[in-house]
N, C-alpha and C. Protein backbone atom coordinates (compact mmCIF):
# COMPACT_ATOMS: atom_id res chain seq x y z
N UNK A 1 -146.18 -106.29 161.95
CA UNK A 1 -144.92 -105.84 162.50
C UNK A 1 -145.12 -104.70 163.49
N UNK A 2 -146.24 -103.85 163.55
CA UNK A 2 -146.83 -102.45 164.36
C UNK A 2 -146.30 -103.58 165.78
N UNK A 3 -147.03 -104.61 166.15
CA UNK A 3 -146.70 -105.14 167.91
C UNK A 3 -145.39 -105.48 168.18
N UNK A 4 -144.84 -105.76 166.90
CA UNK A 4 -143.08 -105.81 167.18
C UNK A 4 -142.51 -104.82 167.49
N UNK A 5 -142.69 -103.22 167.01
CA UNK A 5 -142.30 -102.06 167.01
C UNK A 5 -142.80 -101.82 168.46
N UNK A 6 -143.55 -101.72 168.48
CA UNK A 6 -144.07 -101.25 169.65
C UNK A 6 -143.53 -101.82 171.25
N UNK A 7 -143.26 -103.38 170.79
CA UNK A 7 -143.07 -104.13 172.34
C UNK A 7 -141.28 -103.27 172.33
N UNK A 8 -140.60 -103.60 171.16
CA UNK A 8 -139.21 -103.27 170.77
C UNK A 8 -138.91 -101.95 171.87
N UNK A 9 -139.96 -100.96 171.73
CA UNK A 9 -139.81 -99.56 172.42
C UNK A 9 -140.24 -100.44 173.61
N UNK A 10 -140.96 -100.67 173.94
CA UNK A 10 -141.35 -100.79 175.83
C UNK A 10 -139.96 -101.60 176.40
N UNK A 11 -139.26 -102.12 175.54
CA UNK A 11 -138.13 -102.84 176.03
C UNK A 11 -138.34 -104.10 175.93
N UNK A 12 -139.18 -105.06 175.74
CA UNK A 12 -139.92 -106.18 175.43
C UNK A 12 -139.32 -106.36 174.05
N UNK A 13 -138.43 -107.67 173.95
CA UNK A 13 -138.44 -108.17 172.35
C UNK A 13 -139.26 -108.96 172.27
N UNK A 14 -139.96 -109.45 171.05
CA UNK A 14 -140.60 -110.23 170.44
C UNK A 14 -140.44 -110.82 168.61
N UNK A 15 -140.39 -112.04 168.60
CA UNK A 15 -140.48 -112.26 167.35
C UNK A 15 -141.60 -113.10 166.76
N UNK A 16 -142.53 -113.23 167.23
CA UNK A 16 -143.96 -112.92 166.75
C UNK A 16 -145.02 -112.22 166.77
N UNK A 17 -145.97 -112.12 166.24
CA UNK A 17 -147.31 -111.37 166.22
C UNK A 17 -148.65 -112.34 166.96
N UNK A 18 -149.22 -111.80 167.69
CA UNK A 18 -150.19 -112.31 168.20
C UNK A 18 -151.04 -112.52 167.05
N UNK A 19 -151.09 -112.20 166.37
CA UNK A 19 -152.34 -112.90 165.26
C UNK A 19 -151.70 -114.06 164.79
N UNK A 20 -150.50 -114.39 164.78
CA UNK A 20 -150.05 -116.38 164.39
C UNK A 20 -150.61 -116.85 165.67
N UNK A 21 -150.59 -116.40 166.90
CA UNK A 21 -150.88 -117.39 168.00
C UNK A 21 -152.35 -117.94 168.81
N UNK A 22 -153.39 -117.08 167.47
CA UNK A 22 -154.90 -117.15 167.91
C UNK A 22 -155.35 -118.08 166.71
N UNK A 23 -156.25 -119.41 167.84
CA UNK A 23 -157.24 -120.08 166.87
C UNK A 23 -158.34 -119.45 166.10
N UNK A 24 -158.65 -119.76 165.31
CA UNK A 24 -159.82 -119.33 164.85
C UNK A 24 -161.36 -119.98 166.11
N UNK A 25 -161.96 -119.26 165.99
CA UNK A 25 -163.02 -119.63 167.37
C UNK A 25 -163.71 -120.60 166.70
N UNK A 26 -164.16 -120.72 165.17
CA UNK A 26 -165.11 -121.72 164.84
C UNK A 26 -164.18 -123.06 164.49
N UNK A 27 -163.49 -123.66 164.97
CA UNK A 27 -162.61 -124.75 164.86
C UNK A 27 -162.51 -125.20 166.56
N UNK A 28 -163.20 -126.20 166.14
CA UNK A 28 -162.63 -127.04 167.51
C UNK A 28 -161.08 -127.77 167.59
N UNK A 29 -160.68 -127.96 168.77
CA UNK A 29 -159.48 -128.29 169.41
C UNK A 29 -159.98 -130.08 169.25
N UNK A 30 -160.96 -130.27 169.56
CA UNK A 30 -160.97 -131.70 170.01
C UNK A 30 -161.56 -132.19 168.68
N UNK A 31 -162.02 -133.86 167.52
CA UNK A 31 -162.19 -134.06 167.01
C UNK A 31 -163.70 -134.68 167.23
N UNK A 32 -164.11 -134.25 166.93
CA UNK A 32 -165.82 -134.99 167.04
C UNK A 32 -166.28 -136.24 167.03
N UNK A 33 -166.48 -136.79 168.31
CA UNK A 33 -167.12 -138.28 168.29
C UNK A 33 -165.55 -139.17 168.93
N UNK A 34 -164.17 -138.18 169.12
CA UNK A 34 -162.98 -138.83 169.96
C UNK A 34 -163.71 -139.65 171.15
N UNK A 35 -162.50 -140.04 171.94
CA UNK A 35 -162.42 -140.34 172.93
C UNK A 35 -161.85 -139.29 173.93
N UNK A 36 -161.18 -138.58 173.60
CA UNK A 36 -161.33 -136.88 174.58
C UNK A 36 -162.27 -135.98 174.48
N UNK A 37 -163.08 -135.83 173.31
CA UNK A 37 -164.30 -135.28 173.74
C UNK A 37 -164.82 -135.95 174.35
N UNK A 38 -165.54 -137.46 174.52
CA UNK A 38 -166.43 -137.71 175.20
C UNK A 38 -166.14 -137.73 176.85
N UNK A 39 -164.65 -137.83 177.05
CA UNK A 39 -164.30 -137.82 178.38
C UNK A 39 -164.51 -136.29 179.02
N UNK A 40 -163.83 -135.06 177.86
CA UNK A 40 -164.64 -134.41 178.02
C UNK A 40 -165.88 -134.03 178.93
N UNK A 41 -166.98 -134.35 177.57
CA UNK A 41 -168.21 -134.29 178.28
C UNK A 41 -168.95 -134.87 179.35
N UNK A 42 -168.20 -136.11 179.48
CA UNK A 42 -168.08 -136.44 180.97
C UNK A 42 -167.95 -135.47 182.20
N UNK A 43 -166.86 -135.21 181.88
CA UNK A 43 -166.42 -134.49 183.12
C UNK A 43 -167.02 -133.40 183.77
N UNK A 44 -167.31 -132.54 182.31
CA UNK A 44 -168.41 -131.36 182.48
C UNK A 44 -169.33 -131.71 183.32
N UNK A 45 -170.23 -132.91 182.70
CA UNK A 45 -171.51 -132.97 183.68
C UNK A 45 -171.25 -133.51 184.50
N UNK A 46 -169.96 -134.20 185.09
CA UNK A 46 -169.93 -134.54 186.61
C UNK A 46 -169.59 -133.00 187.40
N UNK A 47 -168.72 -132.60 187.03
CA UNK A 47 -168.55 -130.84 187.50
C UNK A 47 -169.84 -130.35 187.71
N UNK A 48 -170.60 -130.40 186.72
CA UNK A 48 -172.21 -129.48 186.94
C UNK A 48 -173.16 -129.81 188.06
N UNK A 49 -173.14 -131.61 188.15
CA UNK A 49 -173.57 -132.30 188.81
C UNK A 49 -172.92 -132.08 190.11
N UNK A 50 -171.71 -131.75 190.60
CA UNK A 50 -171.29 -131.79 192.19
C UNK A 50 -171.67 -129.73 192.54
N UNK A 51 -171.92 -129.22 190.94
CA UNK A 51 -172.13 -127.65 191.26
C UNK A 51 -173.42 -127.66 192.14
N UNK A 52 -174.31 -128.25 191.04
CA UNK A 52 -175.68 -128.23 191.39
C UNK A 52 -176.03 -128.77 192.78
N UNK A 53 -175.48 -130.17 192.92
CA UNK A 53 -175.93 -130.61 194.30
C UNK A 53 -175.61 -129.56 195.15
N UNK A 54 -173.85 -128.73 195.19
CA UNK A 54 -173.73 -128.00 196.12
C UNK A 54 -174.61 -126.69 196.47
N UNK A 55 -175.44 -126.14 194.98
CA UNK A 55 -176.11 -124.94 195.34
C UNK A 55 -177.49 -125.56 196.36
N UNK A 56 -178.07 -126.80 195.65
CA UNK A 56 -179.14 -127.13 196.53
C UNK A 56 -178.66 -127.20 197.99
N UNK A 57 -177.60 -128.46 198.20
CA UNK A 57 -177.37 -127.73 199.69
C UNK A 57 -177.75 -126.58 199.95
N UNK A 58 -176.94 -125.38 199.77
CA UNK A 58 -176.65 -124.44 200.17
C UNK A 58 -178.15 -123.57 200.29
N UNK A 59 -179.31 -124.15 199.27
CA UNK A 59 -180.51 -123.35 199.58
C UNK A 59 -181.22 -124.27 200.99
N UNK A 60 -180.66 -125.44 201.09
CA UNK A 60 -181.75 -125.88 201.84
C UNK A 60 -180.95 -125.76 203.22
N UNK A 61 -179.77 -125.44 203.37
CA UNK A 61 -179.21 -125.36 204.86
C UNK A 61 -179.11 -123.48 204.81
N UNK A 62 -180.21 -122.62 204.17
CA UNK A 62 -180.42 -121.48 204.57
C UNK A 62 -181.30 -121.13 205.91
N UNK A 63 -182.03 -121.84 206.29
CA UNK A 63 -182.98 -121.52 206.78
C UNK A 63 -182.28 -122.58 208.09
N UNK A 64 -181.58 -123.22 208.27
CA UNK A 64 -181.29 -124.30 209.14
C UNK A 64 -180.69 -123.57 210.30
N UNK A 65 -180.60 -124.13 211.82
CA UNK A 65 -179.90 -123.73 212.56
C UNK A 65 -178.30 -124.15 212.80
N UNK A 66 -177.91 -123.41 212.81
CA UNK A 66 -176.28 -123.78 213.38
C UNK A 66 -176.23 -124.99 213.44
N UNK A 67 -176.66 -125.49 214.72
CA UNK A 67 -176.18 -126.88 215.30
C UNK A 67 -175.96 -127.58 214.49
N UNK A 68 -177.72 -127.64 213.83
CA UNK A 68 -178.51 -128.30 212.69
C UNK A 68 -177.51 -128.73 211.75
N UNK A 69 -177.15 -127.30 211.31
CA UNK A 69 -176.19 -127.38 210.00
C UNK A 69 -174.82 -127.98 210.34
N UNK A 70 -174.24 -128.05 211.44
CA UNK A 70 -172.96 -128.53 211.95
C UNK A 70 -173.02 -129.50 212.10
N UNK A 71 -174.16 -130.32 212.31
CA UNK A 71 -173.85 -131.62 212.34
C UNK A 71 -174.25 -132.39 211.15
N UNK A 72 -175.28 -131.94 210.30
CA UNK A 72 -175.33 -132.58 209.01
C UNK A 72 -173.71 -131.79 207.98
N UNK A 73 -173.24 -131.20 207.91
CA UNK A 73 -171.81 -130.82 207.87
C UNK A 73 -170.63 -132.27 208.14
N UNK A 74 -170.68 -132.52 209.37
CA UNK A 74 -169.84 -133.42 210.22
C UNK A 74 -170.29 -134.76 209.29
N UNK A 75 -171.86 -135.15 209.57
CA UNK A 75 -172.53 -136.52 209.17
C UNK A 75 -171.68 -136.36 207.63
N UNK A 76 -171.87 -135.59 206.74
CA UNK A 76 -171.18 -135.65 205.58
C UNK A 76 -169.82 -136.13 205.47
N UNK A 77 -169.23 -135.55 206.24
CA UNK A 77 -167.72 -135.65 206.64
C UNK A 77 -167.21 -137.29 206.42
N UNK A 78 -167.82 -137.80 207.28
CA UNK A 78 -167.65 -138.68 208.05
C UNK A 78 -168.09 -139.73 206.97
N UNK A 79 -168.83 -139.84 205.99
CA UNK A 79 -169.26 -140.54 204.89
C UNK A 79 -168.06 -140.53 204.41
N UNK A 80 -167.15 -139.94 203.97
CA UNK A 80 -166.02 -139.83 203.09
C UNK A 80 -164.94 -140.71 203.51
């Protein structure tokens, strides 16, 4: 009741406590072996997979010249 009292004075009502509205951290959300976890974990490693390609770009068009880089830039483009 202390965060009720307290919001009550700032002018803020509330009729719950933040401790009803926190999961416990060792409980998963998703059920193990679903079909949303695995889509899930899909997704992750496609995310990681478009991260990663983009950092390699980004090391190997360090050293590149402008042009260089503007037109393999464009050539990309243009694949899409």
């Amino acid at each position: 009741m202390g965060n009720v009292n307290q919001a009550k004075r700032s002018g803020i009502t509330s009729t719950k406590s933040t401790e009803s509205l926190q999961q416990p951290r060792n409980e998963s959300v998703l059920k193990e072996g679903s079909e949303e976890e695995k889509d899930l974990v899909k997704n992750v490693k496609r995310v990681m997979e478009v991260i990663v390609g983009l950092l390699k770009d980004r090391l190997e068009s360090v050293d590149e010249e402008p042009d260089r880089k503007k037109a393999r830039i464009e050539e990309y483009r243009l694949k899409k």
